[in-house]
Protein backbone atom coordinates (compact mmCIF):
# COMPACT_ATOMS: atom_id res chain seq x y z
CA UNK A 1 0.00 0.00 0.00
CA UNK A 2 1.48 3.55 -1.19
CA UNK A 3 2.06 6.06 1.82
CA UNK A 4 0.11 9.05 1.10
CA UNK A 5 1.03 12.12 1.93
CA UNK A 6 -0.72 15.19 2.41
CA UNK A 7 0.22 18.96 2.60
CA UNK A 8 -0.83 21.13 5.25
CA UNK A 9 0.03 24.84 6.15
CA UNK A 10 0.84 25.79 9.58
CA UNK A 11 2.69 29.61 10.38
CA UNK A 12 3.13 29.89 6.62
CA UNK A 13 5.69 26.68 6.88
CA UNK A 14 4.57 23.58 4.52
CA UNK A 15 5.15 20.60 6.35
CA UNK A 16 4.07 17.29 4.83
CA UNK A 17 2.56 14.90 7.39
CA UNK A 18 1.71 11.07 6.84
CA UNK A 19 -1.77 10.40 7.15
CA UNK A 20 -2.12 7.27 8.15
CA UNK A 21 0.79 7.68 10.79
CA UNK A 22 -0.82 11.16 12.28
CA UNK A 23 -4.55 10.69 11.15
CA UNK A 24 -4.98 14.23 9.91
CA UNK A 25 -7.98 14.99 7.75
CA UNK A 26 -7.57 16.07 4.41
CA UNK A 27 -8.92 19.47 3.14
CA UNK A 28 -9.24 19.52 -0.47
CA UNK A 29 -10.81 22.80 -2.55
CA UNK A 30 -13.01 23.21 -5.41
CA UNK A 31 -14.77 19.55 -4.71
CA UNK A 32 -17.89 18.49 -6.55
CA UNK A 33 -20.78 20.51 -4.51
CA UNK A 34 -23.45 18.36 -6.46
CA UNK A 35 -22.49 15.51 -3.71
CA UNK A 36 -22.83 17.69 -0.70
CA UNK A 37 -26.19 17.47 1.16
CA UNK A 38 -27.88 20.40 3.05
CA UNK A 39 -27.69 20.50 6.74
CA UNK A 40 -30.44 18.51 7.95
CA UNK A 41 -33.90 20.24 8.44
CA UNK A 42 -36.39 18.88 10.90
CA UNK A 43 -40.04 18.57 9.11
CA UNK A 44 -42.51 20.18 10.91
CA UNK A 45 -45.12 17.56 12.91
CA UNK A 46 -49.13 17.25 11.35
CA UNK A 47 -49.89 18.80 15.00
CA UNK A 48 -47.57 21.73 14.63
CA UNK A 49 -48.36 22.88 10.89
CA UNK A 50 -52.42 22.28 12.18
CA UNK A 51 -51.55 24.67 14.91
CA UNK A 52 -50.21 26.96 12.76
CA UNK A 53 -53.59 27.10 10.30
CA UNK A 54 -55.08 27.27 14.31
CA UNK A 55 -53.52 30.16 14.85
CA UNK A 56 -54.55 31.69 11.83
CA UNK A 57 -58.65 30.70 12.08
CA UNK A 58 -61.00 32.22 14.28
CA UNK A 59 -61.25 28.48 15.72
CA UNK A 60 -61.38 28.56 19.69
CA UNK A 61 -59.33 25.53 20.10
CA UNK A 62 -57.74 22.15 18.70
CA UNK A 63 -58.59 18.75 20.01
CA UNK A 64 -55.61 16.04 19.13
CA UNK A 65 -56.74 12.48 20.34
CA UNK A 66 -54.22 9.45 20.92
CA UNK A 67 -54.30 5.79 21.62
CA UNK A 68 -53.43 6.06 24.82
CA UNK A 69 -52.91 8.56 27.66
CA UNK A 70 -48.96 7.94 27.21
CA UNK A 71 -48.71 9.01 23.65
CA UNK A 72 -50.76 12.15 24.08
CA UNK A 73 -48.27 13.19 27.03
CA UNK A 74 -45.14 12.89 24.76
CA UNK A 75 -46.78 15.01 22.13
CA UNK A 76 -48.02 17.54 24.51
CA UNK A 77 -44.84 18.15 25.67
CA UNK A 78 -43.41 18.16 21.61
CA UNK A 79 -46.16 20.82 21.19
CA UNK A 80 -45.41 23.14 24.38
CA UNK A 81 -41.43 22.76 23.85
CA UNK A 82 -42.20 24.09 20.01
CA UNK A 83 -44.99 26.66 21.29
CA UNK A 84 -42.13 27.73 23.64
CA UNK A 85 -39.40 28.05 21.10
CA UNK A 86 -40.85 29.81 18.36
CA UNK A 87 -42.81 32.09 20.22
CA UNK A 88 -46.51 31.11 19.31
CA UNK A 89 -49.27 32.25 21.83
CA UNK A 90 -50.92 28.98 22.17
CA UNK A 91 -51.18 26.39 25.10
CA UNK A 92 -51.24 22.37 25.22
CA UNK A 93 -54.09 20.71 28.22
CA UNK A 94 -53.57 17.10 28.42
CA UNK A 95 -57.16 15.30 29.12
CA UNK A 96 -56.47 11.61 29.20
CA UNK A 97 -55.67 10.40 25.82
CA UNK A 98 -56.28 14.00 24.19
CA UNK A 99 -54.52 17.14 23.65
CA UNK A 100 -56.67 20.09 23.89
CA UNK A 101 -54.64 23.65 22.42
CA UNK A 102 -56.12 26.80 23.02
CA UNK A 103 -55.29 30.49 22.40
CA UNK A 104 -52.76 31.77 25.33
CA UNK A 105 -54.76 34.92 26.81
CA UNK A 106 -52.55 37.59 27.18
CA UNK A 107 -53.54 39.54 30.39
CA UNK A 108 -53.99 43.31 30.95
CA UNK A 109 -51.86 44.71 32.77
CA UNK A 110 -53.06 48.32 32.45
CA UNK A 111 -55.59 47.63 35.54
C-alpha cells in the first residue's frame, strides 16, 4: 500500500505529514458541490403545521386524540417545547388520551 502524503500549512511553513501515521484529515478545494447534502432540516409535525392554520382561524381551540394517555403526554410536551421556542401564543391541556390547544390569553396589565 502507497504512503500518502498530504500537505498542510501551519505559520506559513509547509510541512508534509503522513496520514495514516498522524490521522490528519484532508482538506481539499473546489470539490464536486453536487455531492454535498444540506444540513439537515427537521419537518414540521401534522400537529404543529395544524396549529399553525389554528392560529390563523377564528377556531377557539384544537382537540388532538391518541391511543393512549402515554402518547398524548409525549406530544403535549413536543407541542409546548415548540410553542415555547418559536414564540406562538398557544397552550397544550392534556385530558387523558387528548390534547386540547387553546389560544394563550394575554392579560392586561393596564388595571
Amino acid at each position: 500500500m502507497a504512503e500518502v502524503v498530504y500537505l498542510f500549512h501551519l505559520n506559513d511553513l509547509s510541512y508534509f505529514i503522513e496520514m495514516e501515521k498522524y490521522n490528519i484529515m484532508k482538506i481539499s478545494y473546489n470539490a464536486d458541490a453536487s455531492v454535498i447534502r444540506p444540513a439537515h432540516v427537521a419537518k414540521k409535525s401534522e400537529e404543529i403545521l395544524a396549529i399553525e392554520e389554528f392560529i390563523n382561524s377564528d377556531h377557539e381551540n384544537i382537540c388532538f386524540e391518541y391511543e393512549n394517555a402515554e402518547e398524548a403526554r409525549k406530544k403535549r410536551n413536543n407541542i409546548a417545547t415548540h410553542a415555547r421556542r418559536d414564540g406562538l401564543s398557544v397552550k397544550a391541556l392534556l385530558r387523558d388520551n387528548k390534547v386540547i390547544v387553546i389560544r394563550n390569553e394575554k392579560k392586561n396589565t393596564d388595571e
